[in-house]
PDB file of N, CA and C in Angstrom:
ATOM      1  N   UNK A   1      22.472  82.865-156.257  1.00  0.00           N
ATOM      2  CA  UNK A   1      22.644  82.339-154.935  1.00  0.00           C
ATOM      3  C   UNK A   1      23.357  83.384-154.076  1.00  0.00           C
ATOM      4  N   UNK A   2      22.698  83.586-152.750  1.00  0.00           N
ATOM      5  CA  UNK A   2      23.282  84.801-151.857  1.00  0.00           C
ATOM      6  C   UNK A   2      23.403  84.099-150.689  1.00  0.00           C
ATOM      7  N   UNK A   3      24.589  85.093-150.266  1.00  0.00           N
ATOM      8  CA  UNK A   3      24.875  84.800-148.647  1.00  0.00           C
ATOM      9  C   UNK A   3      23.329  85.536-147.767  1.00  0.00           C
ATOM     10  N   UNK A   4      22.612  85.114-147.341  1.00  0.00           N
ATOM     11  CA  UNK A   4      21.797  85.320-146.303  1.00  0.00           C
ATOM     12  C   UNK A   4      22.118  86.620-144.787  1.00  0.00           C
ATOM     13  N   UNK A   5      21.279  87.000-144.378  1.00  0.00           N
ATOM     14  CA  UNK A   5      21.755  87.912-143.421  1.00  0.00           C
ATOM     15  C   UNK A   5      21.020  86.958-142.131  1.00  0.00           C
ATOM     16  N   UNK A   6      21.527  87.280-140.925  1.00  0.00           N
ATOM     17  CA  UNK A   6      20.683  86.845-139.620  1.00  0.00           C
ATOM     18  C   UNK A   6      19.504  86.345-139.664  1.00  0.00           C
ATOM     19  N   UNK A   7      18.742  87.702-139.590  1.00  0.00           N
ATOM     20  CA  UNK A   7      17.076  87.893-139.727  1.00  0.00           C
ATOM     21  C   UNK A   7      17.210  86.663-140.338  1.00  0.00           C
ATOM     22  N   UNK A   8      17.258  86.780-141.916  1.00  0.00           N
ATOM     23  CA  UNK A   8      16.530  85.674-142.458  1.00  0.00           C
ATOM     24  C   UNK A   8      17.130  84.257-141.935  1.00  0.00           C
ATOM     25  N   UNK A   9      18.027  84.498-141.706  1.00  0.00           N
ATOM     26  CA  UNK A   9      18.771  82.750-140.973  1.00  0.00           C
ATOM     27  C   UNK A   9      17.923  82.508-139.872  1.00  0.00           C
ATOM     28  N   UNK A  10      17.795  83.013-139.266  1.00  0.00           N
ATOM     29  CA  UNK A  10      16.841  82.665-137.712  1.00  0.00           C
ATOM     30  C   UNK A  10      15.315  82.500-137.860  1.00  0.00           C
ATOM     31  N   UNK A  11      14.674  83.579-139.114  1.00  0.00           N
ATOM     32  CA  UNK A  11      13.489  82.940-139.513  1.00  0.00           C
ATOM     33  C   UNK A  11      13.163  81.224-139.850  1.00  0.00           C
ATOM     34  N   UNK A  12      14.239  80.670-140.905  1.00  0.00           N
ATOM     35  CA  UNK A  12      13.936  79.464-141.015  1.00  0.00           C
ATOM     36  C   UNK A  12      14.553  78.351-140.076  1.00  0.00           C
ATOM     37  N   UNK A  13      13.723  77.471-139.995  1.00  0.00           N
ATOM     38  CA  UNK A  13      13.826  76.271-138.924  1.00  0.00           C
ATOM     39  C   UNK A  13      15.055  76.075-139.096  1.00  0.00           C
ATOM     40  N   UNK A  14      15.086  74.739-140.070  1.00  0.00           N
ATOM     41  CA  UNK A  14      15.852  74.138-140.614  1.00  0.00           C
ATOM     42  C   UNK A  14      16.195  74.231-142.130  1.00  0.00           C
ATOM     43  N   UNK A  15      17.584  73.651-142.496  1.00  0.00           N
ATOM     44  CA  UNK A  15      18.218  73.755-143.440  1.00  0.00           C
ATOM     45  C   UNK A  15      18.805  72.683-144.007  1.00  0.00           C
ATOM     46  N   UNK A  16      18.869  72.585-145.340  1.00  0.00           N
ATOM     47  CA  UNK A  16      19.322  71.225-145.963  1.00  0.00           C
ATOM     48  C   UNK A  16      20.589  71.502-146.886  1.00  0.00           C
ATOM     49  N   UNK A  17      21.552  70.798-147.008  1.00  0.00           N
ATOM     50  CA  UNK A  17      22.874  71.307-147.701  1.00  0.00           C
ATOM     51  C   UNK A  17      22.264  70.525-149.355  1.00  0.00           C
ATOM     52  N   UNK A  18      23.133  70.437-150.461  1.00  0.00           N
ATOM     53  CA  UNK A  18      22.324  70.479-151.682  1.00  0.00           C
ATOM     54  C   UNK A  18      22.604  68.812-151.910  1.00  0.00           C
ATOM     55  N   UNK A  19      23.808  68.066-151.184  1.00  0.00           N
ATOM     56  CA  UNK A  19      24.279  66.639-151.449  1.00  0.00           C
ATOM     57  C   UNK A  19      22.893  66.270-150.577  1.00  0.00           C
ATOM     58  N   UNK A  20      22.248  66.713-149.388  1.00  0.00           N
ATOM     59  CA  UNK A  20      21.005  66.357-148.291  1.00  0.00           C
ATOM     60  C   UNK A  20      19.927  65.779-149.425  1.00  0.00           C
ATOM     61  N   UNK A  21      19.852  67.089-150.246  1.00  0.00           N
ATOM     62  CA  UNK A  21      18.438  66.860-150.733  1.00  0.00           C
ATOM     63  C   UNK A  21      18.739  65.966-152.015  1.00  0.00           C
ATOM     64  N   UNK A  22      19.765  66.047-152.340  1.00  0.00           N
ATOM     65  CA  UNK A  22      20.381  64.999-153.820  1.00  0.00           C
ATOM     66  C   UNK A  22      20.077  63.110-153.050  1.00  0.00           C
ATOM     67  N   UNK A  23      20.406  63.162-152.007  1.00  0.00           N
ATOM     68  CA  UNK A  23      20.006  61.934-151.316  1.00  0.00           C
ATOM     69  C   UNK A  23      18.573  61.490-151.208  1.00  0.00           C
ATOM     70  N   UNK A  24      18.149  62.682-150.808  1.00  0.00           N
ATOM     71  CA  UNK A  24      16.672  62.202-150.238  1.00  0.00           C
ATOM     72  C   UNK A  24      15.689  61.916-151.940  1.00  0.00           C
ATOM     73  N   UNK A  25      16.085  63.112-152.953  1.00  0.00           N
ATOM     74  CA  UNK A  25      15.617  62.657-154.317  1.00  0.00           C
ATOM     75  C   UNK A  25      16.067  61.520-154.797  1.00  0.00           C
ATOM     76  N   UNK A  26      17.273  60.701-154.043  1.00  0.00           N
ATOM     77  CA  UNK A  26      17.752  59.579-154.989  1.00  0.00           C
ATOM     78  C   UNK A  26      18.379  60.036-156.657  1.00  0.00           C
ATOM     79  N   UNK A  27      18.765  61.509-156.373  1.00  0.00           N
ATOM     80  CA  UNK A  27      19.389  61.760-157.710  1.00  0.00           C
ATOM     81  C   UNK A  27      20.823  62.678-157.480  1.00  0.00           C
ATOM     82  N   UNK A  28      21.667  62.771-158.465  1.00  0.00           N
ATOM     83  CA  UNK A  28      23.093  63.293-158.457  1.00  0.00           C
ATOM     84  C   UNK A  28      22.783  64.956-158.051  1.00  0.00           C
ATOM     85  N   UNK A  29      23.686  65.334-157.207  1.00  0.00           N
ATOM     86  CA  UNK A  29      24.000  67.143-156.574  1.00  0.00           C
ATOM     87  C   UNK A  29      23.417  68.011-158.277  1.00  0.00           C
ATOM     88  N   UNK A  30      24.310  67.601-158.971  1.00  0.00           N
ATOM     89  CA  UNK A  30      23.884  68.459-159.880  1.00  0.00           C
ATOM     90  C   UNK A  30      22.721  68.435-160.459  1.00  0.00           C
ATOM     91  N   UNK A  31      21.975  67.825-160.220  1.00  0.00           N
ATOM     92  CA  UNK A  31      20.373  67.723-160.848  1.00  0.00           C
ATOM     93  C   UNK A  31      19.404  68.512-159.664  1.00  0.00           C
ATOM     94  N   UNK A  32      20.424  68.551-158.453  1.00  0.00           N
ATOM     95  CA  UNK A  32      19.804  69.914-157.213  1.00  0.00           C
ATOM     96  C   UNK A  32      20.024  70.953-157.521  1.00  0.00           C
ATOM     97  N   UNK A  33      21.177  70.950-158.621  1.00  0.00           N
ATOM     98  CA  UNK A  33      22.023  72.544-158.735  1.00  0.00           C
ATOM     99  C   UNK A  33      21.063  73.047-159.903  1.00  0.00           C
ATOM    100  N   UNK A  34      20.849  72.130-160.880  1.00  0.00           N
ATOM    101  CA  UNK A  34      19.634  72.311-162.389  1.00  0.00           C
ATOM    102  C   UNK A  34      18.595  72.752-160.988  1.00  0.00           C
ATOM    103  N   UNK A  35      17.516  72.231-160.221  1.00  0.00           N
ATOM    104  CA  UNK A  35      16.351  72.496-159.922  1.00  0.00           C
ATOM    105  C   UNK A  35      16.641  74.448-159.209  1.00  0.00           C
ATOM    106  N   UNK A  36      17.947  74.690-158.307  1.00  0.00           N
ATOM    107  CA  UNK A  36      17.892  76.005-158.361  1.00  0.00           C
ATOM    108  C   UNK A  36      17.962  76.619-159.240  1.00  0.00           C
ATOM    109  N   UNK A  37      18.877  76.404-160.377  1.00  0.00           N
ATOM    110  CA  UNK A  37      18.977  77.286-161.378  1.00  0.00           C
ATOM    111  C   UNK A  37      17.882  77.378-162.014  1.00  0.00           C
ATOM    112  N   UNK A  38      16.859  76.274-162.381  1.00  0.00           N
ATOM    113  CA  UNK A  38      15.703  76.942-163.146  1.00  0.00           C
ATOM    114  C   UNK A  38      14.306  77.793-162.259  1.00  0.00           C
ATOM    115  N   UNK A  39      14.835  77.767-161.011  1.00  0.00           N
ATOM    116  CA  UNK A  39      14.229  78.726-159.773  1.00  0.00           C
ATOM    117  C   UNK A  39      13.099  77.841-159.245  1.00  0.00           C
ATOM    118  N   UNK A  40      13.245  76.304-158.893  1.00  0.00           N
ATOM    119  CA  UNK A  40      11.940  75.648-158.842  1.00  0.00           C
ATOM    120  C   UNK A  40      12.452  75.378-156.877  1.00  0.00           C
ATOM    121  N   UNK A  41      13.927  75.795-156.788  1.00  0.00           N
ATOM    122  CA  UNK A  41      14.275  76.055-155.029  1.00  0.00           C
ATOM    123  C   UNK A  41      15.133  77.129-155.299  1.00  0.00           C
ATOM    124  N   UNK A  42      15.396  77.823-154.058  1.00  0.00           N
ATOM    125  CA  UNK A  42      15.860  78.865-153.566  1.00  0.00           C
ATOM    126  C   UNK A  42      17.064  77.793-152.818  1.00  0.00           C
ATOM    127  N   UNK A  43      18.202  78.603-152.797  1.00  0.00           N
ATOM    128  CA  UNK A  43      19.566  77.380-152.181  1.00  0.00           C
ATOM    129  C   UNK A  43      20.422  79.087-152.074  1.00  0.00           C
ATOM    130  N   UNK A  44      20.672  79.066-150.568  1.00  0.00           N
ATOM    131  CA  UNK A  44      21.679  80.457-150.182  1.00  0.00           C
ATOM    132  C   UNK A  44      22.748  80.118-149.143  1.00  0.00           C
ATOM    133  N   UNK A  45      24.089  80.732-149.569  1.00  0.00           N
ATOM    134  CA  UNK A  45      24.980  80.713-149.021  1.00  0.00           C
ATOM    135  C   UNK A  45      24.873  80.913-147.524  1.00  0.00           C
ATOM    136  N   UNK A  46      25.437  79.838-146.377  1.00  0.00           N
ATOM    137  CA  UNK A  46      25.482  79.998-144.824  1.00  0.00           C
ATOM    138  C   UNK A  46      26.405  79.226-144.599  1.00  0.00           C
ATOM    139  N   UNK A  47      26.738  79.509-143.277  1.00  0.00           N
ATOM    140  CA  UNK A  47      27.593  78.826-142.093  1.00  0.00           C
ATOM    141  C   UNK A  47      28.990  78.802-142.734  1.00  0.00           C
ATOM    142  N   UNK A  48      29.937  78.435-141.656  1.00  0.00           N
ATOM    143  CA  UNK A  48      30.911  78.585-141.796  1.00  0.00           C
ATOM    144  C   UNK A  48      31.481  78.535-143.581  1.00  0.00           C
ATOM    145  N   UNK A  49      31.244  77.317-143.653  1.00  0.00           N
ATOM    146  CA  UNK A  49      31.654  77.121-145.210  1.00  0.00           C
ATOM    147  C   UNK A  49      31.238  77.531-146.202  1.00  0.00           C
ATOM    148  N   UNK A  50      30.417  78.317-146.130  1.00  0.00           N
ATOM    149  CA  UNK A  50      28.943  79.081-147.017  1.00  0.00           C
ATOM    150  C   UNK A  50      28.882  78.185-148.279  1.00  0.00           C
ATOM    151  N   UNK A  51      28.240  77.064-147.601  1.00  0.00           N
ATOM    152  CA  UNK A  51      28.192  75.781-148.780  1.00  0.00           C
ATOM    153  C   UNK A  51      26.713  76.289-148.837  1.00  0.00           C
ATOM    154  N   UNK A  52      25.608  75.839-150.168  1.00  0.00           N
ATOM    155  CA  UNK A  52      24.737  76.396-149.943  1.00  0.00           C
ATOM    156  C   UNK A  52      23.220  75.301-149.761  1.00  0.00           C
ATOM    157  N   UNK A  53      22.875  75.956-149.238  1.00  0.00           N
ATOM    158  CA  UNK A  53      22.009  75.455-148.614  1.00  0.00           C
ATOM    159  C   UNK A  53      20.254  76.104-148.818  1.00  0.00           C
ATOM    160  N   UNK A  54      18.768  74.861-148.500  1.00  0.00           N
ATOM    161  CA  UNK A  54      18.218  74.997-148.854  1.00  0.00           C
ATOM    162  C   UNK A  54      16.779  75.452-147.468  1.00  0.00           C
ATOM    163  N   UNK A  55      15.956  75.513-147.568  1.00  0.00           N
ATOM    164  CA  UNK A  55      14.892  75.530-146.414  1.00  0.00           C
ATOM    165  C   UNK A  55      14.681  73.925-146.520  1.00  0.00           C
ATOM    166  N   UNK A  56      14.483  73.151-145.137  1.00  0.00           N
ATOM    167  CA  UNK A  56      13.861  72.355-145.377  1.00  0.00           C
ATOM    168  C   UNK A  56      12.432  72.054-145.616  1.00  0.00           C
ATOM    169  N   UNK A  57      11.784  72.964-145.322  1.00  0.00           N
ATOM    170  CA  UNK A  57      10.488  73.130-145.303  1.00  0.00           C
ATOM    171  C   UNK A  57      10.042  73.415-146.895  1.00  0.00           C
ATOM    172  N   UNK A  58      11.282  72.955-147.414  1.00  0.00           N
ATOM    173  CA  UNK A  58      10.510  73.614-149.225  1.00  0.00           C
ATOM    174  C   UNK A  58      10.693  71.384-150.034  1.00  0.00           C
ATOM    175  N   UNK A  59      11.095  70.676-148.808  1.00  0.00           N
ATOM    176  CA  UNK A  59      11.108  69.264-149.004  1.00  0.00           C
ATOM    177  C   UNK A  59      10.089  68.582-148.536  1.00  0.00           C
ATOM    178  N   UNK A  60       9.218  67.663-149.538  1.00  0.00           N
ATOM    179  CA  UNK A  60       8.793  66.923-149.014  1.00  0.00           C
ATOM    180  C   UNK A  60       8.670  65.464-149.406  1.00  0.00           C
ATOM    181  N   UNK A  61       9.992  64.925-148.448  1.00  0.00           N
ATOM    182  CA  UNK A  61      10.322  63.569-149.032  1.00  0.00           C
ATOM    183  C   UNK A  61      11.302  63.349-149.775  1.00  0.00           C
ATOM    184  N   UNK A  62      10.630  62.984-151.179  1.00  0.00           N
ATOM    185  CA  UNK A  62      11.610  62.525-152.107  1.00  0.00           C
ATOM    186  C   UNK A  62      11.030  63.668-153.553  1.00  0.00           C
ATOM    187  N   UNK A  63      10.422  64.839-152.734  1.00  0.00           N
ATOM    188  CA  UNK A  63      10.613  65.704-153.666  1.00  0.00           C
ATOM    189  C   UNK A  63       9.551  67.266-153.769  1.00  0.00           C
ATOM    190  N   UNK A  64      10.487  68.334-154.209  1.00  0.00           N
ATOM    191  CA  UNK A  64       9.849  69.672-153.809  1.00  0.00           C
ATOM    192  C   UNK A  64       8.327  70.169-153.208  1.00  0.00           C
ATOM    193  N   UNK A  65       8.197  70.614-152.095  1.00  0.00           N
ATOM    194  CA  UNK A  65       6.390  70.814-151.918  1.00  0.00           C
ATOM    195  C   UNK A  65       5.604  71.504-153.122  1.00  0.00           C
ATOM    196  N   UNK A  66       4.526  70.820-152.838  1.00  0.00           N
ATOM    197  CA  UNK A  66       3.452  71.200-153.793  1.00  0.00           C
ATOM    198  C   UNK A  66       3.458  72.713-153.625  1.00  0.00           C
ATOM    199  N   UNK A  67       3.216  73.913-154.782  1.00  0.00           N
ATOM    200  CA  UNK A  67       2.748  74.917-154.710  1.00  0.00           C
ATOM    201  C   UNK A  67       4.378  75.865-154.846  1.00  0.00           C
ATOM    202  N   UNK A  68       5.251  75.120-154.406  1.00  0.00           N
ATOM    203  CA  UNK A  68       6.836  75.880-154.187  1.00  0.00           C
ATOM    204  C   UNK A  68       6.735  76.859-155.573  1.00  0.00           C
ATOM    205  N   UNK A  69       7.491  75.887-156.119  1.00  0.00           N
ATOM    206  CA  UNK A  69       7.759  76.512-157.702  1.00  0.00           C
ATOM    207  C   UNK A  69       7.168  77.695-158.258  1.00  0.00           C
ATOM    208  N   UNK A  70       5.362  77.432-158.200  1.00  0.00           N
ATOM    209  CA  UNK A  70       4.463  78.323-158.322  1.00  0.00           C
ATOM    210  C   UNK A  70       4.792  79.720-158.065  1.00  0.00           C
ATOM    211  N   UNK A  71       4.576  79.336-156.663  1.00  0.00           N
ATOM    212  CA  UNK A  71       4.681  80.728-155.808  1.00  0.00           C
ATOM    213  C   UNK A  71       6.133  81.549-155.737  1.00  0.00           C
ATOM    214  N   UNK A  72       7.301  80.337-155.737  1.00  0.00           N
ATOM    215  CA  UNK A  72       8.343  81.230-156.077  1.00  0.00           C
ATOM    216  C   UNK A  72       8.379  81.905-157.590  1.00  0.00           C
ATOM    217  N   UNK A  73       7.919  81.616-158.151  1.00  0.00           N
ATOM    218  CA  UNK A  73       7.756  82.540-159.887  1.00  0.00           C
ATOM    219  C   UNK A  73       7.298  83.338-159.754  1.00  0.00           C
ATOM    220  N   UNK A  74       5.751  83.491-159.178  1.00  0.00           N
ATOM    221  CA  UNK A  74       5.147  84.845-158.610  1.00  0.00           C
ATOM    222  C   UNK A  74       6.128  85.703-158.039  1.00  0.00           C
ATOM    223  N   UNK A  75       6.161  85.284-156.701  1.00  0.00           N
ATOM    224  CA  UNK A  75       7.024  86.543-156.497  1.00  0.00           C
ATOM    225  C   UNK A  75       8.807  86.915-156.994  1.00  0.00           C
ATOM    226  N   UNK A  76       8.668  86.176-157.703  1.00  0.00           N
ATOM    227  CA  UNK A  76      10.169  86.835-158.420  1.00  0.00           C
ATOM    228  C   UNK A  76       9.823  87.455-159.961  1.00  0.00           C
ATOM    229  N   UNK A  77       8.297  87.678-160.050  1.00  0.00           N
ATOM    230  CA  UNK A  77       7.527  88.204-160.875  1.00  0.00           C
ATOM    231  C   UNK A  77       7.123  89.601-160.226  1.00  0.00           C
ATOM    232  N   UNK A  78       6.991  89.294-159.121  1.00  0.00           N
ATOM    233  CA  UNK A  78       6.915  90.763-158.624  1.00  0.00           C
ATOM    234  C   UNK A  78       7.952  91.724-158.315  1.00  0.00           C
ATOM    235  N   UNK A  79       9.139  90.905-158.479  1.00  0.00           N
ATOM    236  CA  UNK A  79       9.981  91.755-158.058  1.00  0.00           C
ATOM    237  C   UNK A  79      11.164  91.474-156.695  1.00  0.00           C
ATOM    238  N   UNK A  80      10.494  90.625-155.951  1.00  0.00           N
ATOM    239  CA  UNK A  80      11.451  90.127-154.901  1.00  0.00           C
ATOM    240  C   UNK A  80      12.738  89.185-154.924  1.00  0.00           C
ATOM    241  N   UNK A  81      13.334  89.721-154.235  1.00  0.00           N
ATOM    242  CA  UNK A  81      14.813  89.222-154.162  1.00  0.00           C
ATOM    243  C   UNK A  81      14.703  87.843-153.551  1.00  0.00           C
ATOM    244  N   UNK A  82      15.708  86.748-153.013  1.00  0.00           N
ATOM    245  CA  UNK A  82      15.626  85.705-152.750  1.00  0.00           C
ATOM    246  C   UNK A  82      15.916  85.788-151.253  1.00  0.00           C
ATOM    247  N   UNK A  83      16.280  87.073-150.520  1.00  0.00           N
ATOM    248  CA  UNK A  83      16.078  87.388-149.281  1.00  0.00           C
ATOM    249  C   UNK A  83      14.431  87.412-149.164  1.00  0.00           C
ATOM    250  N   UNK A  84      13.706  88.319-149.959  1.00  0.00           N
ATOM    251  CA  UNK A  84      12.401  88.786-149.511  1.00  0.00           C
ATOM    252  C   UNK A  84      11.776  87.908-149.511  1.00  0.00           C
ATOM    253  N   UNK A  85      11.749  86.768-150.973  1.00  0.00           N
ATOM    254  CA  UNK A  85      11.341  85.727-150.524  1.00  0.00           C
ATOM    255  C   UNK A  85      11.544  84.855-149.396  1.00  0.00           C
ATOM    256  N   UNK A  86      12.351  85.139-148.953  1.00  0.00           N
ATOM    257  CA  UNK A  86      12.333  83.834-148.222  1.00  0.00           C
ATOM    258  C   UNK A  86      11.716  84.357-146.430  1.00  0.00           C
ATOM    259  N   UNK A  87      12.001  86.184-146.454  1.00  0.00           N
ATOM    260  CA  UNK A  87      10.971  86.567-145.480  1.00  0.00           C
ATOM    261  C   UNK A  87       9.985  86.507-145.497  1.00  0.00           C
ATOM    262  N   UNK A  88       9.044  86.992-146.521  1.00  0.00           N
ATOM    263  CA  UNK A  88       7.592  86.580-146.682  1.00  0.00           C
ATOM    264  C   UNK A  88       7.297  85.081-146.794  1.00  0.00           C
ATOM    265  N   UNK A  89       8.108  84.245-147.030  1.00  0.00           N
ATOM    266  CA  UNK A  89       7.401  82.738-146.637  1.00  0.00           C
ATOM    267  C   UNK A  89       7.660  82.431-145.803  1.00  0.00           C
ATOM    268  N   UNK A  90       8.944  82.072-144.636  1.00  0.00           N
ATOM    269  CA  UNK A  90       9.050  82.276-143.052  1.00  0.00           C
ATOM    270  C   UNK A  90       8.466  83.364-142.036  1.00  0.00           C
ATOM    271  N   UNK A  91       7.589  84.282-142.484  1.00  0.00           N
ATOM    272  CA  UNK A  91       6.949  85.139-141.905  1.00  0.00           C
ATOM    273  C   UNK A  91       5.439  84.710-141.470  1.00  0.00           C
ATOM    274  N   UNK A  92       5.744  84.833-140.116  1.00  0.00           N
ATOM    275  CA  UNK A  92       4.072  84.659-139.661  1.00  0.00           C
ATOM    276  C   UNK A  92       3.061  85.595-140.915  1.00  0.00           C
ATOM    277  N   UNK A  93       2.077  84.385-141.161  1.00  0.00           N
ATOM    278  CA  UNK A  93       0.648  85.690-141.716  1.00  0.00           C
ATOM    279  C   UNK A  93      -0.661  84.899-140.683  1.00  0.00           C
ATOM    280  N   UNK A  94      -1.038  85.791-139.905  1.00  0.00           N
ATOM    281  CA  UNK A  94      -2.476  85.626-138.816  1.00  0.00           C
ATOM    282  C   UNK A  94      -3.284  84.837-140.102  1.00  0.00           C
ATOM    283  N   UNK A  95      -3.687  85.480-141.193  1.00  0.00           N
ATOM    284  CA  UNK A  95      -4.773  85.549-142.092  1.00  0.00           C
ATOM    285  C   UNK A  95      -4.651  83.950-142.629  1.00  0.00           C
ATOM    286  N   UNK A  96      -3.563  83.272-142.769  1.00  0.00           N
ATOM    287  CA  UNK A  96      -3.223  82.047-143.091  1.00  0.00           C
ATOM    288  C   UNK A  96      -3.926  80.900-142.056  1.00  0.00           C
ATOM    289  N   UNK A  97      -3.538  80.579-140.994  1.00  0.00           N
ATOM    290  CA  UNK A  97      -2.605  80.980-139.866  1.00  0.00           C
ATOM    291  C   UNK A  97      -1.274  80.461-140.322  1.00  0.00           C
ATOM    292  N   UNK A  98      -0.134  80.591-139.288  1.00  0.00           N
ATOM    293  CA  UNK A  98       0.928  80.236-139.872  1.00  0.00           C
ATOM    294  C   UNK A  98       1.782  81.164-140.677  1.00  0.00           C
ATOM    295  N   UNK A  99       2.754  80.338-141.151  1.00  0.00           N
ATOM    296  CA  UNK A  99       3.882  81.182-142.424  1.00  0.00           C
ATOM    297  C   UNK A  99       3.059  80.791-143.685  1.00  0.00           C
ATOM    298  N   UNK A 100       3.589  81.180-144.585  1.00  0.00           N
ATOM    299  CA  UNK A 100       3.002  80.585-146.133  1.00  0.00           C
ATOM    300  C   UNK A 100       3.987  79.712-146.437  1.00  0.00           C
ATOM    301  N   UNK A 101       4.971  79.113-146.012  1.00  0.00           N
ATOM    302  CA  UNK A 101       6.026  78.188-146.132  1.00  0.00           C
ATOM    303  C   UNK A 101       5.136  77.019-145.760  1.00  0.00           C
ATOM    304  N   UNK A 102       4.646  77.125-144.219  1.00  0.00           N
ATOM    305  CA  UNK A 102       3.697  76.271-143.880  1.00  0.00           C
ATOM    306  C   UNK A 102       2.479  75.695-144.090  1.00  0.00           C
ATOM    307  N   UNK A 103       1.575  76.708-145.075  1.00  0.00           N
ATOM    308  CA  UNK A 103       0.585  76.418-145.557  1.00  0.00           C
ATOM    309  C   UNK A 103       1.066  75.794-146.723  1.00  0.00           C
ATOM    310  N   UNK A 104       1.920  75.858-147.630  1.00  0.00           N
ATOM    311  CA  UNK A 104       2.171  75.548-148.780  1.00  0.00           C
ATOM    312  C   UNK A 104       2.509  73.653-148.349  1.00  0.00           C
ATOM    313  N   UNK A 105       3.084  73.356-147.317  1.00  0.00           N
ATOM    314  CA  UNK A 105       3.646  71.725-146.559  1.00  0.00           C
ATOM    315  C   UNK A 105       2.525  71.518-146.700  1.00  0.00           C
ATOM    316  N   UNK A 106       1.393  72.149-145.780  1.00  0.00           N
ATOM    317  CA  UNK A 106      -0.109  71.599-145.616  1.00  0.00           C
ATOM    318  C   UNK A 106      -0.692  71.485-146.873  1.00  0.00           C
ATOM    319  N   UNK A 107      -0.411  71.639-148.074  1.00  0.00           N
ATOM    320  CA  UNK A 107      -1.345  71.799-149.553  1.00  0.00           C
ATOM    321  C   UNK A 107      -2.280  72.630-148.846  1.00  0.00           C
ATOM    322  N   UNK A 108      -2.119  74.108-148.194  1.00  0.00           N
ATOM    323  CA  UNK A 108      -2.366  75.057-148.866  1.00  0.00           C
ATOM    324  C   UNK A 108      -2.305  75.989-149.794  1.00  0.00           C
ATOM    325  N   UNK A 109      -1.444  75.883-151.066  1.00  0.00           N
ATOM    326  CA  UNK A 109      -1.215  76.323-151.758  1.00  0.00           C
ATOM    327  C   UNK A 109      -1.579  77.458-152.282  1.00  0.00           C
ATOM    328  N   UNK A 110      -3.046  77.062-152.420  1.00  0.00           N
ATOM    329  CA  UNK A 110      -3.968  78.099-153.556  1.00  0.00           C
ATOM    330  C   UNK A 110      -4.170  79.655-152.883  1.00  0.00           C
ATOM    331  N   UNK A 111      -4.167  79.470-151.139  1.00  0.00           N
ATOM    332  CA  UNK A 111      -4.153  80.703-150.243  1.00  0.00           C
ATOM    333  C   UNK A 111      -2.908  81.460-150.226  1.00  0.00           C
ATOM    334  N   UNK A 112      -1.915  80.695-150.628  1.00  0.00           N
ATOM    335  CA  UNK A 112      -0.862  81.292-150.528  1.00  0.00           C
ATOM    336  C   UNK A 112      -0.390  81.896-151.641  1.00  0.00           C
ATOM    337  N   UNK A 113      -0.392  81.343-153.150  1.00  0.00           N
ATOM    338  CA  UNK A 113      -0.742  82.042-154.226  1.00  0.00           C
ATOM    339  C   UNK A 113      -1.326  83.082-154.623  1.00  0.00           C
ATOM    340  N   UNK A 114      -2.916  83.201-153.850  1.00  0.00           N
ATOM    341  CA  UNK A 114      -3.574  84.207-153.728  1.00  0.00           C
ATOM    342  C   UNK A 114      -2.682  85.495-153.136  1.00  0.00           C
ATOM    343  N   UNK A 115      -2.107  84.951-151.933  1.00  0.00           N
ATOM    344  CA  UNK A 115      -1.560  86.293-150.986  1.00  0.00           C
ATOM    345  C   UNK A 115      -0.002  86.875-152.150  1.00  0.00           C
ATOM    346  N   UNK A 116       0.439  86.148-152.762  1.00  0.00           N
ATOM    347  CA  UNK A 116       1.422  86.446-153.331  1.00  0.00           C
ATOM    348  C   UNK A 116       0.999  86.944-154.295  1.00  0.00           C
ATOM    349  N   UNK A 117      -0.068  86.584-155.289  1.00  0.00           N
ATOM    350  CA  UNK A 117      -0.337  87.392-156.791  1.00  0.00           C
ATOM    351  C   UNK A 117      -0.784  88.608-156.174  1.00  0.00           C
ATOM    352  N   UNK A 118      -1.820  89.244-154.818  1.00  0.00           N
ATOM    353  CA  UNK A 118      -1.679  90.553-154.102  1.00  0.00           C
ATOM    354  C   UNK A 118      -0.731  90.996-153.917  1.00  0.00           C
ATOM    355  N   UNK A 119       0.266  91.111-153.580  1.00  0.00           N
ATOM    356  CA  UNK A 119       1.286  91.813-153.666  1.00  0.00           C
ATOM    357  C   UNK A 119       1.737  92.173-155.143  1.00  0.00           C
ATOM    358  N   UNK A 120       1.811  91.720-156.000  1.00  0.00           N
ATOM    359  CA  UNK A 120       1.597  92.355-157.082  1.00  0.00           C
ATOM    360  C   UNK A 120       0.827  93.786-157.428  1.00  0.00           C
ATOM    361  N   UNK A 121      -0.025  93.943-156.846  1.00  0.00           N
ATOM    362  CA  UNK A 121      -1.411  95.122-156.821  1.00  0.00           C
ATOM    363  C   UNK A 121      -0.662  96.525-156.085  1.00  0.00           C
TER     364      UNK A 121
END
């Protein structure tokens, strides 16, 4: 878990603290703290209290978007940090349209997978 720089703070919308999303799953903080640690969310230190915090855009509902997990393994298979990730999925791609954060909400998944196992190459 990292403190975040600007850039990437201003890329994402919104943000969820880890008790947020322990609510919305209907399950205890620490069963949010198990889902970062086994890398199925990304959760980085911000704001004043650098309590840490998640994208909201990686929630849907009462539980992680389809394709998340996936794609975060890929690219921490390739090599990217949890900054880079989180630029390349808040990053406009034309070819999508959209971010791949966003296609992934939409169950686009499989396009976005694709663009991530390329970077591998």
């Amino acid at each position: 878990m990292t403190e975040i720089d600007a850039k990437i703070d201003a890329l994402v919308p919104a943000w969820l603290t880890l008790p947020d999303i322990a609510e919305k799953f209907g399950v205890e903080v620490t069963r949010v703290r198990q889902l970062v640690k086994e890398g199925q969310l990304i959760a980085v230190r911000r704001g004043e209290n650098r309590a840490l915090h998640v994208p909201a855009a990686f929630i849907d509902g009462d539980k992680v978007v389809k394709g998340l997990t996936g794609t975060l393994t890929l690219l921490r298979d390739d090599g990217f940090t949890v900054e880079e990730m989180l630029e390349w999925l808040f990053t406009p791609d034309p070819s999508l349209p959209g971010t791949p954060a966003q296609a992934l909400a939409e169950n686009r998944g499989t396009e976005v997978k694709r663009r991530a196992q390329a970077l591998a190459v």
